[in-house]
Protein backbone atom coordinates (compact mmCIF):
# COMPACT_ATOMS: atom_id res chain seq x y z
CA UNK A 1 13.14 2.45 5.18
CA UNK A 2 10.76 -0.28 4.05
CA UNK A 3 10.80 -1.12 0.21
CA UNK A 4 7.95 -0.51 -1.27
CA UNK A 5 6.53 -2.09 -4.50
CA UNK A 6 2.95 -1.85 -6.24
CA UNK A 7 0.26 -3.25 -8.19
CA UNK A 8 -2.84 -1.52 -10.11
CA UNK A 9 -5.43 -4.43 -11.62
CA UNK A 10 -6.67 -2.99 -14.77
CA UNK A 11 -10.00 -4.31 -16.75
CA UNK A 12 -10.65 -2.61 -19.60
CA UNK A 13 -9.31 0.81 -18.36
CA UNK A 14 -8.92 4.50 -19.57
CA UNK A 15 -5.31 4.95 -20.33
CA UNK A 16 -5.86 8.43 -20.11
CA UNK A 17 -7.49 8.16 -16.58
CA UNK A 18 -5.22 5.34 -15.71
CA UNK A 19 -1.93 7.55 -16.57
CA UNK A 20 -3.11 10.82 -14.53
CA UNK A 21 -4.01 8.10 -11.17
CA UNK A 22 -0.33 6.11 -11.93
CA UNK A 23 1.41 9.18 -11.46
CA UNK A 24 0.11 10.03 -7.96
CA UNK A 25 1.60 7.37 -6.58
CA UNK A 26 4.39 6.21 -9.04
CA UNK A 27 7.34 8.10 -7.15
CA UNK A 28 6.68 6.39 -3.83
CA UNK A 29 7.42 2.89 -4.92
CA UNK A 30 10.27 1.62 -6.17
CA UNK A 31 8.69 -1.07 -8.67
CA UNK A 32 4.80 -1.21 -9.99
CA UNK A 33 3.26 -4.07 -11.32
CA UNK A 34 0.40 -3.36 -13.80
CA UNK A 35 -1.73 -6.63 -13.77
CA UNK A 36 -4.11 -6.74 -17.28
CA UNK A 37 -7.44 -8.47 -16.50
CA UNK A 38 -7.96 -8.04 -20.43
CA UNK A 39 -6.46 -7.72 -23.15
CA UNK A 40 -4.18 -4.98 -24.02
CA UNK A 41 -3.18 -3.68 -27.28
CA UNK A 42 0.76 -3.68 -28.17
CA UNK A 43 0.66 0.19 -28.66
CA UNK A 44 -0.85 0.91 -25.50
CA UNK A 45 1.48 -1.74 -23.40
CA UNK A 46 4.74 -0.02 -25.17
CA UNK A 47 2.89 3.81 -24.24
CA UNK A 48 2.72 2.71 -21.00
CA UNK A 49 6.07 1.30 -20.40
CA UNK A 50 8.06 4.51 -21.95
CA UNK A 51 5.89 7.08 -19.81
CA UNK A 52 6.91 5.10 -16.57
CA UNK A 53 10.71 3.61 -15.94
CA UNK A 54 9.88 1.85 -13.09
CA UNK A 55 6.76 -0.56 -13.91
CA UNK A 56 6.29 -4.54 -14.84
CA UNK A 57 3.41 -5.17 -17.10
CA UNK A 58 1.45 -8.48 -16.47
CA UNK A 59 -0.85 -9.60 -19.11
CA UNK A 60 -3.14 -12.48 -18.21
CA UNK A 61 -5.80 -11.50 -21.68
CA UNK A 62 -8.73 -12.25 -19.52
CA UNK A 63 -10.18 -11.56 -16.06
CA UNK A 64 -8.37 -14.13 -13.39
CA UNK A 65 -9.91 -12.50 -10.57
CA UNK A 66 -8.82 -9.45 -8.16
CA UNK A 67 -7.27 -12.20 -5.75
CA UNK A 68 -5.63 -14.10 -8.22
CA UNK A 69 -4.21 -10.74 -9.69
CA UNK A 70 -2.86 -9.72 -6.17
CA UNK A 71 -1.38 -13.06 -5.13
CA UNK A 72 0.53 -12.54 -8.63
CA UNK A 73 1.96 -9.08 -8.14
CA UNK A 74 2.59 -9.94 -4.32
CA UNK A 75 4.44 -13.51 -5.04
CA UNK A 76 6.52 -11.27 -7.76
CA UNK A 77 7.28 -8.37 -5.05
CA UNK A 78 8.10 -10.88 -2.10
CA UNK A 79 10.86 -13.02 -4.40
CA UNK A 80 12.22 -10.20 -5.18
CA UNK A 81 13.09 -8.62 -1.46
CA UNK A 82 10.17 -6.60 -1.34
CA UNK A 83 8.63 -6.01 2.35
CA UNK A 84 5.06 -4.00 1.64
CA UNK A 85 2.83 -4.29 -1.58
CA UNK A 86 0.75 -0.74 -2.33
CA UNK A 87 -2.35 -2.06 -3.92
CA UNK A 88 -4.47 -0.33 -6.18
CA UNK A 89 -7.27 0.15 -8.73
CA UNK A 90 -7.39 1.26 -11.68
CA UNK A 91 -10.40 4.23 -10.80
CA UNK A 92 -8.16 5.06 -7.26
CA UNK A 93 -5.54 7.92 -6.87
CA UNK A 94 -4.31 10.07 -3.97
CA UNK A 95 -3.94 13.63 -3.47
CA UNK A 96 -0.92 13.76 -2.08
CA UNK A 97 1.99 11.89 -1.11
CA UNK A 98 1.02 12.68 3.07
CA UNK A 99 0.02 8.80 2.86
CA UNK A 100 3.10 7.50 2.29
CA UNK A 101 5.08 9.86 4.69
CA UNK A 102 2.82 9.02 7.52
CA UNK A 103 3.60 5.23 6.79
CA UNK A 104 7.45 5.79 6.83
CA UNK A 105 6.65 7.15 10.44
CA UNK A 106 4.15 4.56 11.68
CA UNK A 107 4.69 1.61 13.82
CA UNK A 108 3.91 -1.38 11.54
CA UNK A 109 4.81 -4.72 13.58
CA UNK A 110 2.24 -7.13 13.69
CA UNK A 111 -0.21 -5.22 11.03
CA UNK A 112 -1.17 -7.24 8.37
CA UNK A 113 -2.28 -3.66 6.52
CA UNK A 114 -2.19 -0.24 6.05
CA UNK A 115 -5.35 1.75 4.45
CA UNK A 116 -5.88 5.46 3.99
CA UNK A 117 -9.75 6.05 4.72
CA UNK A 118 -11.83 5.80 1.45
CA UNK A 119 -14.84 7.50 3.40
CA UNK A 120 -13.71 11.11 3.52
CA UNK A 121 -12.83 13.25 0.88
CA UNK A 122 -9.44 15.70 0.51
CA UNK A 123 -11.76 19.13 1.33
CA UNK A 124 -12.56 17.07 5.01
CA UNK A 125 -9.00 16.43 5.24
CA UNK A 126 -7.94 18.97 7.99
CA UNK A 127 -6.86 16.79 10.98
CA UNK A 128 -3.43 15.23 11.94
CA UNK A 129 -2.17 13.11 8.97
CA UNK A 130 -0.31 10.42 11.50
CA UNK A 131 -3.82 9.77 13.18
CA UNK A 132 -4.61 5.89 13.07
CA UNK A 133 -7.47 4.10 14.37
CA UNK A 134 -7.45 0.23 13.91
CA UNK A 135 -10.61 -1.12 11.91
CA UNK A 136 -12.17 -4.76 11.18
CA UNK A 137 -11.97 -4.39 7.19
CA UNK A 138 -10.42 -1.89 4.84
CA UNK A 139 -10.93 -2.31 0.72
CA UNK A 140 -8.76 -3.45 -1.33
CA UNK A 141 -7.29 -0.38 -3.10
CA UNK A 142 -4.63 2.06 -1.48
CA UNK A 143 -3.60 -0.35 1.07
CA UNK A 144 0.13 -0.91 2.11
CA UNK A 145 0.28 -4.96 2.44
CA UNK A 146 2.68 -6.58 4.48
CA UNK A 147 4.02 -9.37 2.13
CA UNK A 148 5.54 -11.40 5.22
CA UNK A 149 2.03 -11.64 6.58
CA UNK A 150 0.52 -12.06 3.18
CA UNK A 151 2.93 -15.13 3.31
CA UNK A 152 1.74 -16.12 6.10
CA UNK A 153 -2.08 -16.33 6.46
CA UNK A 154 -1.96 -17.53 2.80
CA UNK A 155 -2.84 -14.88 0.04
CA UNK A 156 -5.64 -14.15 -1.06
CA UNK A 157 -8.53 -15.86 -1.46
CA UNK A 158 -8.88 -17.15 -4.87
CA UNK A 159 -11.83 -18.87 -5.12
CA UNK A 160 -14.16 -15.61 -4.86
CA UNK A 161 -12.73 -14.09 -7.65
CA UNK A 162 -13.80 -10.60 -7.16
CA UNK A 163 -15.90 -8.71 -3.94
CA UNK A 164 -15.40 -9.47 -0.58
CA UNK A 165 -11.98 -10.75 -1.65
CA UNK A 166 -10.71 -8.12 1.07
CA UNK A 167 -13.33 -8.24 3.85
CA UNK A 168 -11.70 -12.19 3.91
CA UNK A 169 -8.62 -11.61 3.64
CA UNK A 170 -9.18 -8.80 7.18
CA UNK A 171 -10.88 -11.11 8.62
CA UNK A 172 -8.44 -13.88 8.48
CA UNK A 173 -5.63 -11.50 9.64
CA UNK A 174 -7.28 -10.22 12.41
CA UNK A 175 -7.71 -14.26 13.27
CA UNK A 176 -4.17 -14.80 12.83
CA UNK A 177 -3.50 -12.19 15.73
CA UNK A 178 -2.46 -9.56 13.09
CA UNK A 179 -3.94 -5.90 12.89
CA UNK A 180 -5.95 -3.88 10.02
CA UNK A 181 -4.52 0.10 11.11
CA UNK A 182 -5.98 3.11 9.05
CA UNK A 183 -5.03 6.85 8.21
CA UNK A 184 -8.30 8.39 10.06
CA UNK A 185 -7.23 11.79 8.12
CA UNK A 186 -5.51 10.95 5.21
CA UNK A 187 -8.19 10.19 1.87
CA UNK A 188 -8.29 8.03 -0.70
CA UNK A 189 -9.58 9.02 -4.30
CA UNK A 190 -11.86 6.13 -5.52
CA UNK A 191 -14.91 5.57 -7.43
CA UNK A 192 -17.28 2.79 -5.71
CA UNK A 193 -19.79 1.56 -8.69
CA UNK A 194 -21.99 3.52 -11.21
CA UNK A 195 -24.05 6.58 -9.07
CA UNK A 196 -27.42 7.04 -9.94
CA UNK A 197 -29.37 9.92 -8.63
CA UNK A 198 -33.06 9.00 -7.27
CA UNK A 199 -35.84 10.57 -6.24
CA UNK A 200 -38.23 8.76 -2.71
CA UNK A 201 -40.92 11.06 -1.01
CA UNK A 202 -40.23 13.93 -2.68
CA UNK A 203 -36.49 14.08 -1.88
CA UNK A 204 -33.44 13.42 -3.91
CA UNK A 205 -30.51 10.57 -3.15
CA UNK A 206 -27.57 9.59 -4.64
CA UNK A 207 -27.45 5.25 -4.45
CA UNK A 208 -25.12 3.06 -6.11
CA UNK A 209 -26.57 0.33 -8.06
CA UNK A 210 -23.88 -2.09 -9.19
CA UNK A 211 -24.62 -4.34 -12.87
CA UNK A 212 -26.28 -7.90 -12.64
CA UNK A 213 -22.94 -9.72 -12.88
CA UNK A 214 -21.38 -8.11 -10.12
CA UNK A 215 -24.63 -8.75 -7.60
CA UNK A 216 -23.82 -12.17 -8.60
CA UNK A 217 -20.91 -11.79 -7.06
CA UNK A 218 -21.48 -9.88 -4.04
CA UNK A 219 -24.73 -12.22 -2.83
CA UNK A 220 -22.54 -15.56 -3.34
CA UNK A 221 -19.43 -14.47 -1.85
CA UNK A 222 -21.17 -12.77 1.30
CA UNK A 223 -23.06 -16.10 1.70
CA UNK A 224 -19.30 -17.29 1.74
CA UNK A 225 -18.43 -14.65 4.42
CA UNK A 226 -21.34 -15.42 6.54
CA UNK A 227 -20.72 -18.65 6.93
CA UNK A 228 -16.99 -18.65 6.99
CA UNK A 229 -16.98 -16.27 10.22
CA UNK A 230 -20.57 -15.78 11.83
CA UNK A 231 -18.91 -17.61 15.02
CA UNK A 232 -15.71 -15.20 15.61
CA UNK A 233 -17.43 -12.04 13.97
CA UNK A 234 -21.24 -12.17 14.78
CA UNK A 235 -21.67 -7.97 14.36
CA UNK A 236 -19.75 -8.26 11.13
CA UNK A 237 -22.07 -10.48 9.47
CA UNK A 238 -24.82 -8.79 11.24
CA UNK A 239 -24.18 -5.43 9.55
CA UNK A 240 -23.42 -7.05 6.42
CA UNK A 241 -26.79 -8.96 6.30
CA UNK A 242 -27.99 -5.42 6.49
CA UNK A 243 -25.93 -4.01 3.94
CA UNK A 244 -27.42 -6.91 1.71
CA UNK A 245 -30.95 -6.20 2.39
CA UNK A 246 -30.92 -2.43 1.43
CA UNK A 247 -28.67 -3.37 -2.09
CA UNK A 248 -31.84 -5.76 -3.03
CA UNK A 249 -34.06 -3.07 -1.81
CA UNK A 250 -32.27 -0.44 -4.17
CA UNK A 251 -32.57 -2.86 -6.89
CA UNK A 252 -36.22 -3.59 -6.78
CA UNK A 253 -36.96 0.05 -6.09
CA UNK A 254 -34.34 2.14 -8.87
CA UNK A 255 -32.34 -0.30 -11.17
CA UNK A 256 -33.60 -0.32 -14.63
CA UNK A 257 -32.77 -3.90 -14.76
CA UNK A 258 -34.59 -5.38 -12.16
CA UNK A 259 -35.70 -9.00 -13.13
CA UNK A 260 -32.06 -9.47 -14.38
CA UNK A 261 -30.25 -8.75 -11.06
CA UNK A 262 -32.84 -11.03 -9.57
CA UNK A 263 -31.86 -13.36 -11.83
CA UNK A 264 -27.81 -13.24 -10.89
CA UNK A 265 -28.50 -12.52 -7.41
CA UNK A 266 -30.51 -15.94 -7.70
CA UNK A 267 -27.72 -17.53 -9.58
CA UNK A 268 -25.34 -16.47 -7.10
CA UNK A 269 -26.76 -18.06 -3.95
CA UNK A 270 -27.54 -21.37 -6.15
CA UNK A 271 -23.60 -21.37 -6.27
CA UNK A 272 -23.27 -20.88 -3.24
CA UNK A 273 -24.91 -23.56 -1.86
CA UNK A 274 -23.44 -25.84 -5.10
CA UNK A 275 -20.27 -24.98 -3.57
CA UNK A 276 -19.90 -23.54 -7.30
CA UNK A 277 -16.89 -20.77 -6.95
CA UNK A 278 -14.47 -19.09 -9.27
CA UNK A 279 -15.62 -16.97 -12.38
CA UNK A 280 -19.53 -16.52 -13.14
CA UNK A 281 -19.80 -19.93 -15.17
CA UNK A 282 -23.52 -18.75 -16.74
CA UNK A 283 -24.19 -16.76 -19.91
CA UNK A 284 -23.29 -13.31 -19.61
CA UNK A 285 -25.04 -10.66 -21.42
CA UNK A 286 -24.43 -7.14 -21.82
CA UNK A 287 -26.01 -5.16 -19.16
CA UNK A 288 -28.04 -1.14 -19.31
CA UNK A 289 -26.72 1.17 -17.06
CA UNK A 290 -28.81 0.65 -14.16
């Protein structure tokens, strides 16, 4: 059996929420790291490490980045013996544990990870839980990461920070001959930005509309992407370009804040093309929910 360890990236979290999503997936790994991208108060560190035996807490009292944050947890795992890395957000739970007995089954040589499929819920979950298909990109939390590969190809890319952080890292393993497998039928339990309900000729929609300081992010790092890999994955960046378009369109049609996210979104591909990376080096202000 492969030895399993784990890490859950926390900003700022619920430790309410964060307890009830730990404990879905606690008993299936033999060691979790809990990487703070904030501070954390003493009480809540000492709550945490008394409900749960088995965890490591790593306190870095600011935000280092989701890829700095996983090359931490995975360096920690690989010294000591550790062959897969469950990786995990602080929003993100299962249902079940049907994830983690279809991986003890599954075939992993040569796959750089494991993903259950954050697109269908656990009411749609009716098929056979062994089902895989094998996919370009899979996010970031729920995977199973093969730390040898990790190794490998590198780690994660620092320099974006945060957001497409995992649609690089894919990409890369795919390029290093390596495979990206998913669990067609088995569901991940994650929240993907703040939903806003909307109204367009006469009909309702739910959107997402993410905050200012994370379009930043998303615009500068997919410039990043696209020009990183528009030779070896053309229909990628295609689709992405795409995806792109409609966010800006949602922004100048339903965010409350629309001259700000212009603003970062502006900022971002100025960095870009500055070859500026890392954390958002502007002034931040607080941002409305959009």
């Amino acid at each position: 059996m492969a030895k399993i360890a784990g890490v859950v990236i926390v900003y700022y979290p619920d430790f309410n929420k964060l307890f009830i999503n730990i404990k879905t997936y606690i008993d299936n790994v033999e060691h979790l790291y809990v990487v703070f991208n904030s501070p954390v108060r003493k009480e809540d560190a000492n709550i945490l490490c008394s409900e749960f035996s088995n965890i490591q807490l790593i306190i870095n009292d600011e935000n280092v980045g989701i890829a700095s944050a996983l090359n931490q947890a995975a360096q920690k795992a690989l010294s000591l013996g550790y062959e897969w890395l469950l990786t995990m957000d602080q929003d993100s739970s299962f249902h079940s544990d049907s994830y983690f007995k279809a991986f003890e089954k599954s075939e992993n040589k040569s796959i750089a990870i494991i993903s259950p499929n954050p697109e269908i819920d656990t009411i749609s979950n009716v098929g056979d839980t062994d089902t895989t298909d094998e996919i370009l990109c899979a996010i970031t939390s729920g995977n199973l990461l093969n730390l040898k590969i990790w190794k490998t190809i590198g780690g994660f890319e620092e320099k974006l920070f945060i957001d497409e952080v995992d649609n690089e890292y894919c990409l890369r393993a795919i390029l290093n001959g390596f495979k990206i497998i998913r669990f067609k039928n088995i569901p991940l339990i994650h929240k993907l930005g703040q939903n806003k309900t909307v109204s367009l000729f006469f009909r309702k929609y739910t959107i997402i509309i993410h905050p200012p300081l994370r379009n930043y992010y998303i615009f500068r790092n997919s410039l990043y992407i696209f020009s990183k890999y528009k030779k070896e994955f053309p229909d990628f960046v295609r689709s992405r370009k795409i995806v792109l378009l409609k966010v800006f369109i949602k922004i100048l049609l339903f965010s409350s804040e629309k001259f700000k996210n212009c603003r970062y979104i502006f900022n971002g591909v100025k960095d870009y093309f500055n070859n500026s990376f890392g954390c958002y080096k502007g002034e931040i202000t607080k941002s409305k929910k959009s």
